[in-house]
Protein backbone atom coordinates (compact mmCIF):
# COMPACT_ATOMS: atom_id res chain seq x y z
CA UNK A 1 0.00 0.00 0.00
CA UNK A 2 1.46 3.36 -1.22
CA UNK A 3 1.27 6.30 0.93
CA UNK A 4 -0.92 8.23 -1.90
CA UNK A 5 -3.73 4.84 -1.81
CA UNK A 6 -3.55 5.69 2.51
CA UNK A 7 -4.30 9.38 1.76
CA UNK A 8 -6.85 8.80 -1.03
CA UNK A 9 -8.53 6.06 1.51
CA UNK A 10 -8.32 8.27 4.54
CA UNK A 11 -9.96 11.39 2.19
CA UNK A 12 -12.94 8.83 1.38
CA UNK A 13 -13.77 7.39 4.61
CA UNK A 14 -13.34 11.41 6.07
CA UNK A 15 -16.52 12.51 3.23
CA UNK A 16 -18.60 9.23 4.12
CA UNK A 17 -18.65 9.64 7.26
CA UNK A 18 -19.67 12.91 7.25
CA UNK A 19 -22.75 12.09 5.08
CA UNK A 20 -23.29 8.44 7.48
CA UNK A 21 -22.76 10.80 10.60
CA UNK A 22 -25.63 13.17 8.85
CA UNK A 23 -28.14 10.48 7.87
CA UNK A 24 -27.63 8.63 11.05
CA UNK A 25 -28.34 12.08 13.28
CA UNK A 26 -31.63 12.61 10.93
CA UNK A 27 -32.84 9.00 10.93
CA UNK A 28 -32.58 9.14 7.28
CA UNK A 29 -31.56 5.35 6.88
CA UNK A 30 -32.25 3.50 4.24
CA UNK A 31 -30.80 6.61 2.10
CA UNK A 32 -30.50 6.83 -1.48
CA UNK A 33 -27.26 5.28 -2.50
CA UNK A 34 -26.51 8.60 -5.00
CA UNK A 35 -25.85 10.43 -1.63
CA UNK A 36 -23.05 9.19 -0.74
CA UNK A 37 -19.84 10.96 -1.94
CA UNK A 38 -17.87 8.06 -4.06
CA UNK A 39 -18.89 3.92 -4.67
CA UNK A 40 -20.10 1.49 -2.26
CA UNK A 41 -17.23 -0.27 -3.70
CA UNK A 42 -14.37 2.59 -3.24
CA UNK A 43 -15.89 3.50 0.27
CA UNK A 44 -15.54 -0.18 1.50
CA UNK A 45 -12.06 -0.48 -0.41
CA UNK A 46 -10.84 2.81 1.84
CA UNK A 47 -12.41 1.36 5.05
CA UNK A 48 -10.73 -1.86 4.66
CA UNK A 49 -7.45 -0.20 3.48
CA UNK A 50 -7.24 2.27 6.85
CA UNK A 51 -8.39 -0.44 8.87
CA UNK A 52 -5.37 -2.85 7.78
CA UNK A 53 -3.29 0.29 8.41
CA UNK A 54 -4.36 0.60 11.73
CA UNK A 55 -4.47 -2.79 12.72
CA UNK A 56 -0.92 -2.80 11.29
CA UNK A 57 0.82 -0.41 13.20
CA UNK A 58 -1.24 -0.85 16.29
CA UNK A 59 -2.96 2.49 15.82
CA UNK A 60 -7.07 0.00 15.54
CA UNK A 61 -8.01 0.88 19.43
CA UNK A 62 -11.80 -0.40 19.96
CA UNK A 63 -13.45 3.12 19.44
CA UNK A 64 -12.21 3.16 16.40
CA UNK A 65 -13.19 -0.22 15.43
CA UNK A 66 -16.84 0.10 16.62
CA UNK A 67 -16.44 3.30 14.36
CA UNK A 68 -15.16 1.20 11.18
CA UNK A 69 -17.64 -1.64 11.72
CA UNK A 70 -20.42 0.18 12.02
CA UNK A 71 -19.34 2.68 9.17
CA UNK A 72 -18.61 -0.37 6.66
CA UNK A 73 -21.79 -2.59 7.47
CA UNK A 74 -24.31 0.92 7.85
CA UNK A 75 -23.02 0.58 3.84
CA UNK A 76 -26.02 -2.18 3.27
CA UNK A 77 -27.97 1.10 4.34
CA UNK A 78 -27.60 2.65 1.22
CA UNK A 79 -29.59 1.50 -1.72
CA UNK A 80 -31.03 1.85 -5.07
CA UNK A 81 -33.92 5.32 -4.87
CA UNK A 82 -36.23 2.99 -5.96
CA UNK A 83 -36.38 0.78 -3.21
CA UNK A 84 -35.49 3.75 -0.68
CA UNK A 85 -39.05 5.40 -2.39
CA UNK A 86 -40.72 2.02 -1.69
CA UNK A 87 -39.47 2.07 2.03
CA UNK A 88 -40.21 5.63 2.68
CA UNK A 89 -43.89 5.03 1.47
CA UNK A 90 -44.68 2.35 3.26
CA UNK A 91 -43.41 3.98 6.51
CA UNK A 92 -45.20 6.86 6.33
CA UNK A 93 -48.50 5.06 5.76
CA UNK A 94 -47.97 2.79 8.61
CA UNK A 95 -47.36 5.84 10.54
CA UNK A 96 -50.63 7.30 9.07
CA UNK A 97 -52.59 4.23 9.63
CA UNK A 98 -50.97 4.16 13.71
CA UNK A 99 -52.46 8.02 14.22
CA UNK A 100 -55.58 7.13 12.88
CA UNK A 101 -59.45 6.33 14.04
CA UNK A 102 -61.03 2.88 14.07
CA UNK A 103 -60.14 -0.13 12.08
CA UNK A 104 -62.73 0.25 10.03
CA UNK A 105 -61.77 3.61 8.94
CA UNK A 106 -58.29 2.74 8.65
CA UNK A 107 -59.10 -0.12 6.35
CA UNK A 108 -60.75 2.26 3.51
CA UNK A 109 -57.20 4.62 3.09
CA UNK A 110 -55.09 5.03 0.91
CA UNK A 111 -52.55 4.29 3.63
CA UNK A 112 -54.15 0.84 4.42
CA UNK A 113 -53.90 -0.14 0.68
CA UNK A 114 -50.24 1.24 0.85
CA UNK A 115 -49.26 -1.48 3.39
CA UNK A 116 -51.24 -4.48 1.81
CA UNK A 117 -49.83 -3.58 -1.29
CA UNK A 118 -45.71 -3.57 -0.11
CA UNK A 119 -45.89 -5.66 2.69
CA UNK A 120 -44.45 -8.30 0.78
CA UNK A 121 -41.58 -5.76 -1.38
CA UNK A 122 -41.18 -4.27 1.75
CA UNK A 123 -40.15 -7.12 3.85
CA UNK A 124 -38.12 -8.81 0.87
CA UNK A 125 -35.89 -4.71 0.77
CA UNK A 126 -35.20 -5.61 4.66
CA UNK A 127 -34.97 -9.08 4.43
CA UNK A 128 -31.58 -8.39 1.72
CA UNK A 129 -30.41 -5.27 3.81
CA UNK A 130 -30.20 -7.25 6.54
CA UNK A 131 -28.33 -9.88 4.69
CA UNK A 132 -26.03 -7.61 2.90
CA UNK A 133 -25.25 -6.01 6.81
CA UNK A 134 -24.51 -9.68 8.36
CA UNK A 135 -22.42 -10.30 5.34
CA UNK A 136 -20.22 -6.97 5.97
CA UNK A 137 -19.97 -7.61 9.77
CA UNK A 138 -18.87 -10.95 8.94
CA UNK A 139 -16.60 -9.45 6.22
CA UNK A 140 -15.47 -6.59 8.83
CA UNK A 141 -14.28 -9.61 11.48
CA UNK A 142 -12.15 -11.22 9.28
CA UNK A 143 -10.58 -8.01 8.35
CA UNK A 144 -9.57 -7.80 12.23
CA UNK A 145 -8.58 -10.89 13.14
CA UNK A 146 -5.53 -12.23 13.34
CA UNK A 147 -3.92 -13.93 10.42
């Protein structure tokens, strides 16, 4: 690893977390993946190049590596606007349908036909974001541990 791929990694985990730090104060997650400031790809290339720094010269203390892990797996976070779109819907009509009168009256919105409707795309977007998370913690361990 050249000094010049340290710097460039350093610059992009600096810009993502500013934008995770933002989205995570605002409760903005799932986000749009066109947010963030370069690549899933590049951003969990720099995170996995500092963090083999660090853990290299001793400089990986645990606040830092809560800080990498949950910066590289909040990556499964950021999706496709589509599917962010879909999310954000369905949200706010359960949260329309949970302020709302009687179940009957609930049942005849266009909120109630919201969540019948995406349930099932709904639960199939967290179902894979979950996935995609386990599979960058898991990822994120082997990075740490010892060879």
């Amino acid at each position: 690893m050249t000094d010049a791929d340290l710097a460039f990694a350093q610059q992009v985990v600096v810009e993502y977390a500013r934008v995770l730090a933002r989205d995570l104060s605002e409760n903005r997650l799932p986000e749009r993946v066109d947010v963030l400031p370069f690549s899933k790809t590049v951003i969990r290339d720099a995170i996995e190049t500092s963090v083999t720094f660090m853990s290299s010269t001793s400089g990986l203390t645990d606040e830092m590596r809560e800080f990498f892990e949950t910066a590289y797996v909040s990556l499964a976070e950021y999706l496709e606007a589509e599917l962010v779109s879909l999310v954000q819907d369905y949200r706010r009509a359960a949260e329309e349908l949970s302020a709302g009168a009687t179940v009957a009256d609930r049942t005849s919105t266009p909120a109630w036909r919201t969540l019948a409707e995406g349930a099932g795309l709904a639960a199939e977007i967290a179902r894979a974001t979950t996935a995609e998370a386990e599979e960058l913690r898991a990822r994120f361990h082997q990075l740490i541990s010892p060879p």
